[in-house]
Protein backbone atom coordinates (compact mmCIF):
# COMPACT_ATOMS: atom_id res chain seq x y z
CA UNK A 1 58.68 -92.03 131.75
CA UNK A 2 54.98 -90.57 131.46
CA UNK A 3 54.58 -88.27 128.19
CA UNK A 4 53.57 -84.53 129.52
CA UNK A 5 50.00 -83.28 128.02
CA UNK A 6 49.90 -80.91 125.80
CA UNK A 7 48.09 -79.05 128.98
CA UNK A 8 50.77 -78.94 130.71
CA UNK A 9 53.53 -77.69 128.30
CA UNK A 10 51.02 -74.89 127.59
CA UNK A 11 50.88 -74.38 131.15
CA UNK A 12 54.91 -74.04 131.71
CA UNK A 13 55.75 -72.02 128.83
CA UNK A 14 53.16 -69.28 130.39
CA UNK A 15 54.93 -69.76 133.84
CA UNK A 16 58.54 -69.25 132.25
CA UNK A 17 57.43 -66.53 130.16
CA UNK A 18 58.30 -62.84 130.46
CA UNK A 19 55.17 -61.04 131.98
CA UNK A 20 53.85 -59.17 129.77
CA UNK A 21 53.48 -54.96 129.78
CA UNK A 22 49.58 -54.57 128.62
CA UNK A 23 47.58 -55.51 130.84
CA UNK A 24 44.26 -56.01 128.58
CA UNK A 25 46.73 -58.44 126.77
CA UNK A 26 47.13 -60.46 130.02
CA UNK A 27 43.61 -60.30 130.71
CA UNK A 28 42.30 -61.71 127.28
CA UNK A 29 39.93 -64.48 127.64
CA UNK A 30 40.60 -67.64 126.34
CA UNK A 31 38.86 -69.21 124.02
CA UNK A 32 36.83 -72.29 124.62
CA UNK A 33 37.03 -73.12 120.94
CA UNK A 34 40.94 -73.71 121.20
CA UNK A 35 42.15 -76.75 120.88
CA UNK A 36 43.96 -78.44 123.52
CA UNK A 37 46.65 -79.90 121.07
CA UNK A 38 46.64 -76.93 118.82
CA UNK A 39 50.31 -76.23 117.74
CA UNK A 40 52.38 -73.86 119.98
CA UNK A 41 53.75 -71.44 116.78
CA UNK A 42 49.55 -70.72 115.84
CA UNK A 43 49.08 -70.29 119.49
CA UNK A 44 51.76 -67.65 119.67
CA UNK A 45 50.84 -66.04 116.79
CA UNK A 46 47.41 -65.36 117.56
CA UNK A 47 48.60 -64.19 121.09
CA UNK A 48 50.62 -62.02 119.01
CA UNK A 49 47.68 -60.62 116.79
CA UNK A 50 45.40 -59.63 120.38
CA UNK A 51 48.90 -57.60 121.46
CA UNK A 52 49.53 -55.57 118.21
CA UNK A 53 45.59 -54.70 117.56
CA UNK A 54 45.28 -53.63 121.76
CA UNK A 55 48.90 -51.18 120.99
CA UNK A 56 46.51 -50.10 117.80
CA UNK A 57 43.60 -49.08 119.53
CA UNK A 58 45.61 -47.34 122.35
CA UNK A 59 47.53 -45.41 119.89
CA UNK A 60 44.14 -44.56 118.50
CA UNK A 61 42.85 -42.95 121.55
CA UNK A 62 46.07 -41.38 122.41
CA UNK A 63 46.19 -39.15 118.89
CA UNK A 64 42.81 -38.38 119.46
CA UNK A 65 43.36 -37.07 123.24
CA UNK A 66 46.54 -34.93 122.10
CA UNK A 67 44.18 -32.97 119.02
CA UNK A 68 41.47 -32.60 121.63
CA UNK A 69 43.57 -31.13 124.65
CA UNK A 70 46.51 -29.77 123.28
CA UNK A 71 50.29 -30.51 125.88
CA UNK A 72 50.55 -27.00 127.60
CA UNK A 73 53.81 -25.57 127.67
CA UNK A 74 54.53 -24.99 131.56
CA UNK A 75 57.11 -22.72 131.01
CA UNK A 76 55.89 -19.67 131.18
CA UNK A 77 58.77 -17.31 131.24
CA UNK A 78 58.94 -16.48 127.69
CA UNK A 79 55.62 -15.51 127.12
CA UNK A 80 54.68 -11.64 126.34
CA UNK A 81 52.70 -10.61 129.06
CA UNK A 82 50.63 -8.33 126.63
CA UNK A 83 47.47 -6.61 129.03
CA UNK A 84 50.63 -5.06 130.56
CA UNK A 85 53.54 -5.09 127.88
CA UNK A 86 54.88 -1.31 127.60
CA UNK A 87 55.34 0.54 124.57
CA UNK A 88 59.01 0.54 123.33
CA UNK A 89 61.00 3.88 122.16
CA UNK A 90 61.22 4.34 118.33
CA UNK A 91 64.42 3.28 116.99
CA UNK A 92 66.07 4.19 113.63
CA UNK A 93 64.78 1.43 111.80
CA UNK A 94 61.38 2.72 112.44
CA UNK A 95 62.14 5.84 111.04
CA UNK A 96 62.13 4.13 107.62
CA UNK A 97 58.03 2.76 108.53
CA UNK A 98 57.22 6.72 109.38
CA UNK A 99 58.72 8.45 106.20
CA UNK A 100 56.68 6.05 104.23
CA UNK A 101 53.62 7.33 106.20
CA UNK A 102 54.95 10.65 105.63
CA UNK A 103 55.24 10.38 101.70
CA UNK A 104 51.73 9.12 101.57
CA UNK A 105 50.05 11.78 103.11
CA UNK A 106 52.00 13.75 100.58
CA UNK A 107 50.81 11.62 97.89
CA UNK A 108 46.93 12.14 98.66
CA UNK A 109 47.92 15.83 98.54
CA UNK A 110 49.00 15.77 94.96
CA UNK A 111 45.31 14.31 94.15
CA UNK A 112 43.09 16.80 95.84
CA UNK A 113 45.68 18.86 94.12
CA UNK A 114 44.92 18.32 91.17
CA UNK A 115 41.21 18.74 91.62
CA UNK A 116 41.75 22.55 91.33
CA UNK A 117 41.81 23.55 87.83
CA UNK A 118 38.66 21.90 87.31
CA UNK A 119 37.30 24.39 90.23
CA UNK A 120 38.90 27.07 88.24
CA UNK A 121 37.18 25.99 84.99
CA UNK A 122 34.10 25.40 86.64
CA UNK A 123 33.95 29.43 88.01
CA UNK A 124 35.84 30.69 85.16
CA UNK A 125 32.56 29.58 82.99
CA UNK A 126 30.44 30.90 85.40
CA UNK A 127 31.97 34.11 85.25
CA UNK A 128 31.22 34.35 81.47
CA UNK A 129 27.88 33.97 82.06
CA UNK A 130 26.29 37.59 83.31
CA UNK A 131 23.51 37.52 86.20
CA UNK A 132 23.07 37.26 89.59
CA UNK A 133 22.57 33.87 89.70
CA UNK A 134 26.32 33.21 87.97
CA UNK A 135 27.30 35.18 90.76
CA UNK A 136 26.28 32.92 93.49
CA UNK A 137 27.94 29.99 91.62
CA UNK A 138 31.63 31.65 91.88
CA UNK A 139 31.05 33.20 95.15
CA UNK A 140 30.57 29.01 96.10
CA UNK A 141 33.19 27.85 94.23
CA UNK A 142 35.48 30.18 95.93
CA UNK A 143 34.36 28.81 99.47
CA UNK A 144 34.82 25.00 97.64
CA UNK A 145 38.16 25.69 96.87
CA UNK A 146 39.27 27.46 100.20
CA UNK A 147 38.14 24.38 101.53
CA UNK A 148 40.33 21.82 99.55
CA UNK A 149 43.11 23.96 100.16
CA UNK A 150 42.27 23.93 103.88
CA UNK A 151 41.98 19.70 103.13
CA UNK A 152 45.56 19.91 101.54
CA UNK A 153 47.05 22.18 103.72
CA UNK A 154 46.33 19.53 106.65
CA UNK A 155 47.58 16.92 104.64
CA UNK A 156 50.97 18.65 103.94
CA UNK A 157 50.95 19.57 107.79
CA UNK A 158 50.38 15.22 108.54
CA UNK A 159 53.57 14.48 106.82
CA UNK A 160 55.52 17.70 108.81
CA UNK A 161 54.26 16.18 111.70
CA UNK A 162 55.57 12.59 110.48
CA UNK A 163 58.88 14.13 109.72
CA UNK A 164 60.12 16.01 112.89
CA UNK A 165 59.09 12.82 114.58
CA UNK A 166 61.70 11.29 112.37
CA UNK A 167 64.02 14.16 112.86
CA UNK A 168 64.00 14.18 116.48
CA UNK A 169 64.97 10.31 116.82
CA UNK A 170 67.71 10.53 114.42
CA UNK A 171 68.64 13.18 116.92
CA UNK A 172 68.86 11.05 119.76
CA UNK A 173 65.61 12.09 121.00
CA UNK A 174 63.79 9.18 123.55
CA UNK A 175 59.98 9.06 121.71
CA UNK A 176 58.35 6.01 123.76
CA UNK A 177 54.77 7.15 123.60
CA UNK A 178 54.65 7.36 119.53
CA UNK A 179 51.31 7.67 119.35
CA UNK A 180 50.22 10.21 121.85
CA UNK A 181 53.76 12.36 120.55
CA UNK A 182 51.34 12.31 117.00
CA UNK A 183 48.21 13.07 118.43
CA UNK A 184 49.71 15.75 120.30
CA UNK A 185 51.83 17.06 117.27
CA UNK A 186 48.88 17.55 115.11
CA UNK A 187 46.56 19.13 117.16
CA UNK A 188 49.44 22.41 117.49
CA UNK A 189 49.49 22.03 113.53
CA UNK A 190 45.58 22.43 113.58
CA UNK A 191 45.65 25.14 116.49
CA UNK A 192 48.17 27.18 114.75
CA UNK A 193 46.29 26.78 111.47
CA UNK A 194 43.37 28.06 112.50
CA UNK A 195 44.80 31.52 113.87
CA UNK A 196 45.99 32.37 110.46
CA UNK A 197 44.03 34.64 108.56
CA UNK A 198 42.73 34.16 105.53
CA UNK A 199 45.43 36.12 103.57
CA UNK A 200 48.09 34.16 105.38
CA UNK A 201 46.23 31.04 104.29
CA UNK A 202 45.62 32.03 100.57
CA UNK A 203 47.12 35.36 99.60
CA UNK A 204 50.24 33.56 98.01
CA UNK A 205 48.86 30.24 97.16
CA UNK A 206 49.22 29.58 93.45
CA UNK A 207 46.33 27.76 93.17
CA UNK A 208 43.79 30.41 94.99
CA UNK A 209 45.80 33.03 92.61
CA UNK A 210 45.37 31.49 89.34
CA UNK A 211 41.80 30.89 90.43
CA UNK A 212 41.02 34.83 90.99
CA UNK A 213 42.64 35.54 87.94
CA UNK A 214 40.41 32.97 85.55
CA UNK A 215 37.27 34.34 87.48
CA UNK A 216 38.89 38.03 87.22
CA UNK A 217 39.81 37.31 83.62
CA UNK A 218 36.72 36.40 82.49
CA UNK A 219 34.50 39.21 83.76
CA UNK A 220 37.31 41.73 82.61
CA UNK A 221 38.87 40.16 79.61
CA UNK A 222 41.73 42.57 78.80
CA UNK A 223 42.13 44.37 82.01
CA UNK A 224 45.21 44.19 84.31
CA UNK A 225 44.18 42.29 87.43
CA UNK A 226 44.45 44.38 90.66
CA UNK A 227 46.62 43.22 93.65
CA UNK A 228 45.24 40.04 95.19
CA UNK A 229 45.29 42.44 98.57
CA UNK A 230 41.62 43.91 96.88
CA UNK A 231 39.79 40.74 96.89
CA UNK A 232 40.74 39.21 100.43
CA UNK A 233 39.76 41.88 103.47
CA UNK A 234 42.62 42.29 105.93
CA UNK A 235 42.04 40.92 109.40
CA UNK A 236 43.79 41.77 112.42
CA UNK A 237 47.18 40.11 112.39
CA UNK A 238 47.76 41.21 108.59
CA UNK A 239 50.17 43.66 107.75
CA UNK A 240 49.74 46.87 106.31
CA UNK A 241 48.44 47.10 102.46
CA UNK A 242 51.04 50.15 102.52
CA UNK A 243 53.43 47.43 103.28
CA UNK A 244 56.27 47.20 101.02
CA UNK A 245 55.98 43.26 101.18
CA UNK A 246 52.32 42.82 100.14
CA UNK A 247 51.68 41.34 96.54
CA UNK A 248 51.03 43.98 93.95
CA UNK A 249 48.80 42.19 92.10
CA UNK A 250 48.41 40.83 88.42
CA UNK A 251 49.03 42.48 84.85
CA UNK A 252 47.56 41.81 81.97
CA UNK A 253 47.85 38.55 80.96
CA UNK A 254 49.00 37.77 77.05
CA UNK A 255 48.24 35.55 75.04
CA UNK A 256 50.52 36.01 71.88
CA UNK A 257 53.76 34.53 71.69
CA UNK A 258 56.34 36.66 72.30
CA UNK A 259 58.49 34.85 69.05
CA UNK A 260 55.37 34.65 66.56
CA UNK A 261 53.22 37.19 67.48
CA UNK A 262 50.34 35.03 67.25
CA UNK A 263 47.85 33.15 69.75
CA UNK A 264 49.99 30.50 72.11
CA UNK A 265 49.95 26.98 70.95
CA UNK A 266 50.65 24.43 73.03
CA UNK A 267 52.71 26.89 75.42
CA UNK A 268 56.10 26.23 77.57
CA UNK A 269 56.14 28.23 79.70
CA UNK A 270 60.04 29.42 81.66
CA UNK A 271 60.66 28.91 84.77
CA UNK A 272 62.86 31.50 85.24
CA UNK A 273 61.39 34.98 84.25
CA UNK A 274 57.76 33.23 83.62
CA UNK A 275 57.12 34.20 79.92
CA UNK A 276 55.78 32.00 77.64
CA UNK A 277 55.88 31.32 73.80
CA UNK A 278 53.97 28.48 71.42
CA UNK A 279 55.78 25.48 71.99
CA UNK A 280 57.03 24.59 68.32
CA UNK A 281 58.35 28.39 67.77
CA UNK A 282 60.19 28.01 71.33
CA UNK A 283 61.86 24.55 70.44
CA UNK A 284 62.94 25.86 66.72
CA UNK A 285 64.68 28.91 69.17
CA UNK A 286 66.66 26.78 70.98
CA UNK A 287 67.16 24.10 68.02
CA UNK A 288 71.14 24.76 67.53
CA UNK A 289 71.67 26.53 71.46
CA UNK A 290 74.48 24.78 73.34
CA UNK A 291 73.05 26.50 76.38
CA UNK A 292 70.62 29.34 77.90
CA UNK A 293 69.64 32.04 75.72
CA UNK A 294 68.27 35.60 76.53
CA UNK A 295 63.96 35.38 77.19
CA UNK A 296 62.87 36.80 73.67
CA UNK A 297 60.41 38.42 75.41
CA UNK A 298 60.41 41.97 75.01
CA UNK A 299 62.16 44.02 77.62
CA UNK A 300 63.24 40.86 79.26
CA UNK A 301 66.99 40.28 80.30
CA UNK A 302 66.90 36.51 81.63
CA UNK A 303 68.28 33.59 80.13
CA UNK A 304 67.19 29.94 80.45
CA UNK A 305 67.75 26.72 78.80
CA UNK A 306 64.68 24.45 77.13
CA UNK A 307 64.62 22.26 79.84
CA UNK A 308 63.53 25.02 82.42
CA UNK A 309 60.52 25.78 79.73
CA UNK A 310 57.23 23.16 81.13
CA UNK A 311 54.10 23.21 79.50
CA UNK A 312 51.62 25.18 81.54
CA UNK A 313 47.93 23.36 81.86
CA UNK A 314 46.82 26.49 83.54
CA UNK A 315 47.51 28.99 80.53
CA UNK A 316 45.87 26.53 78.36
CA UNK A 317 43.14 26.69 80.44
CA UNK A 318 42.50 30.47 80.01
CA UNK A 319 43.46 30.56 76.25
CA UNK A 320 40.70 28.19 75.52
CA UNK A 321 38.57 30.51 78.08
CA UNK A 322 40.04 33.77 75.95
CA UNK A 323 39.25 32.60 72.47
CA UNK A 324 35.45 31.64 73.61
CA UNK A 325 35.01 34.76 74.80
CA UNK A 326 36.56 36.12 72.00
CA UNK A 327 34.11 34.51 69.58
CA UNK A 328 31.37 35.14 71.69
CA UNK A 329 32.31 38.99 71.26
CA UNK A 330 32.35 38.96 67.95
CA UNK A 331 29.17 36.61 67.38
CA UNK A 332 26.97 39.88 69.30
CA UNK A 333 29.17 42.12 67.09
CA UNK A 334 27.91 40.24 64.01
CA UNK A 335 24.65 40.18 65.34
CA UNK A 336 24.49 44.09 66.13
CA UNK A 337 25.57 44.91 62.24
CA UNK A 338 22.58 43.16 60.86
CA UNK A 339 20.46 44.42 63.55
CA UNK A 340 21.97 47.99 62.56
């Protein structure tokens, strides 16, 4: 029988063959240079070669089609709608959010207050200094420190705000529209702030008091301040100054401890009946106590332990202010002797 050509078997094993998925496989060229009795396994290799480099190159384009034009998700339903997404009641987990609000405003409170006694230092010094000129100066650090207590007052009245919100949904209360409920909240707080008077704002504040009575203090050193009533007009709204209720004023303010009969050092002052005593000559009074002791102040029948006795920056304050004035006054007594 007649051999078949290597033609042929070529030709037979590409007719029984499966046909194959890539098309730019299938319609690779052949090659002139092959061989017509080049041996079938190098034959199928190389056929193998074009099919892996043409799954290569379309893997290629594919990776770089899904980075350029990201698959979008067709479902839809899940998404947040958010141009018209409603606001959502406060719950009680958000309460937790709101009191931390509330404790800052609190916090930025406690700095302006502390800003105060150097106000008060500022006009007590002033004070000292005779002329109309010195005048001016207190008369606008008065309005400066109206003003930070206005500042702190709103402050304080943030964090009220911030907390009856947080009552009223512990309470059951529906609050959808948080921020407009806010809003809303603090502009009452501002609108009943402003129709208080200005005793009702500072008659009792301890700051605006111990700042009269450095100013007062140093232009009368010795003298009992008058009631706090004689420096702030009344306004309609006030009440009476005949009123039982309205602050009687200051007293003379001492600066000798009560157990040593000398100047205050470092002072403590109690918390209970408000006397205070040097520091060292209080602790050494309460060195083998078990418990409260009777105020040795004078005409005093209060008792309180150490630990209600805090040193008191303010009384500092004005003993420095005292015993500069004090050596002021005797520097122009010196100086009137030699004169004399």
């Amino acid at each position: 029988m007649p051999v078949a050509t290597s033609r042929r078997r070529k030709s037979a094993r590409q007719a029984s063959s499966d046909i194959e998925e890539d098309q730019a496989t299938q319609a690779a060229p052949v090659r002139d240079d092959v061989d017509e009795g080049e041996d079938d396994a190098l034959q199928r290799t190389r056929v193998k070669k074009e099919k892996v480099a043409v799954k290569k190159e379309k893997g290629k384009a594919k990776a770089t089609a899904s980075k350029e034009e990201p698959e979008e998700d067709d479902d839809d339903d899940d998404r947040i709608d958010v141009q018209n997404f409603a606001d959502q009641p406060l719950t009680k987990a958000d309460c937790a959010k709101i009191n931390g609000l509330a404790t800052d405003w609190l916090n930025v409170e406690e700095v302006m207050h502390q800003h105060s006694p150097f106000i008060t230092n500022a006009a007590t010094s002033m004070a000292e200094v005779a002329g109309e000129e010195a005048q001016e100066g207190v008369a606008e650090l008065d309005r400066v420190m109206k003003d930070l207590l206005d500042i702190q007052a709103l402050m304080k009245g943030h964090s009220k705000v911030l907390s009856d919100i947080i009552q009223n949904v512990a309470t059951g209360e529906d609050i959808t529209n948080a921020k407009e409920t806010y809003l809303s909240l603090v502009d009452d707080m501002n609108a009943e702030y402003d129709k208080m008077t200005t005793r009702q704002k500072y008659l009792n504040n301890e700051q605006y008091v111990n700042f009269k009575e450095g100013v007062y203090d140093a232009e009368h050193s010795g003298s009992a301040m008058p009631p706090m009533t004689d420096f702030i007009p009344r306004e309609e709204g006030d009440e009476s100054d005949d009123d039982d209720d309205v602050v009687m004023g200051g007293v003379t303010q001492e600066y000798k401890c009560p157990l040593l009969m000398t100047i205050l050092k470092d002072p403590l002052t109690s918390s209970v009946c408000k006397h205070s005593f040097s520091g060292d000559a209080l602790r050494e009074y309460f060195k083998s106590a078990r418990g409260a002791l009777k105020c040795p102040t004078s005409g005093c029948s209060k008792k309180f332990t150490l630990a209600e006795c805090q040193p008191n920056p303010d009384l500092i304050r004005k003993i420095k202010a005292y015993e500069r004035r004090q050596k002021r006054a005797q520097e122009d007594s010196d100086a009137e002797e030699v004169i004399d």
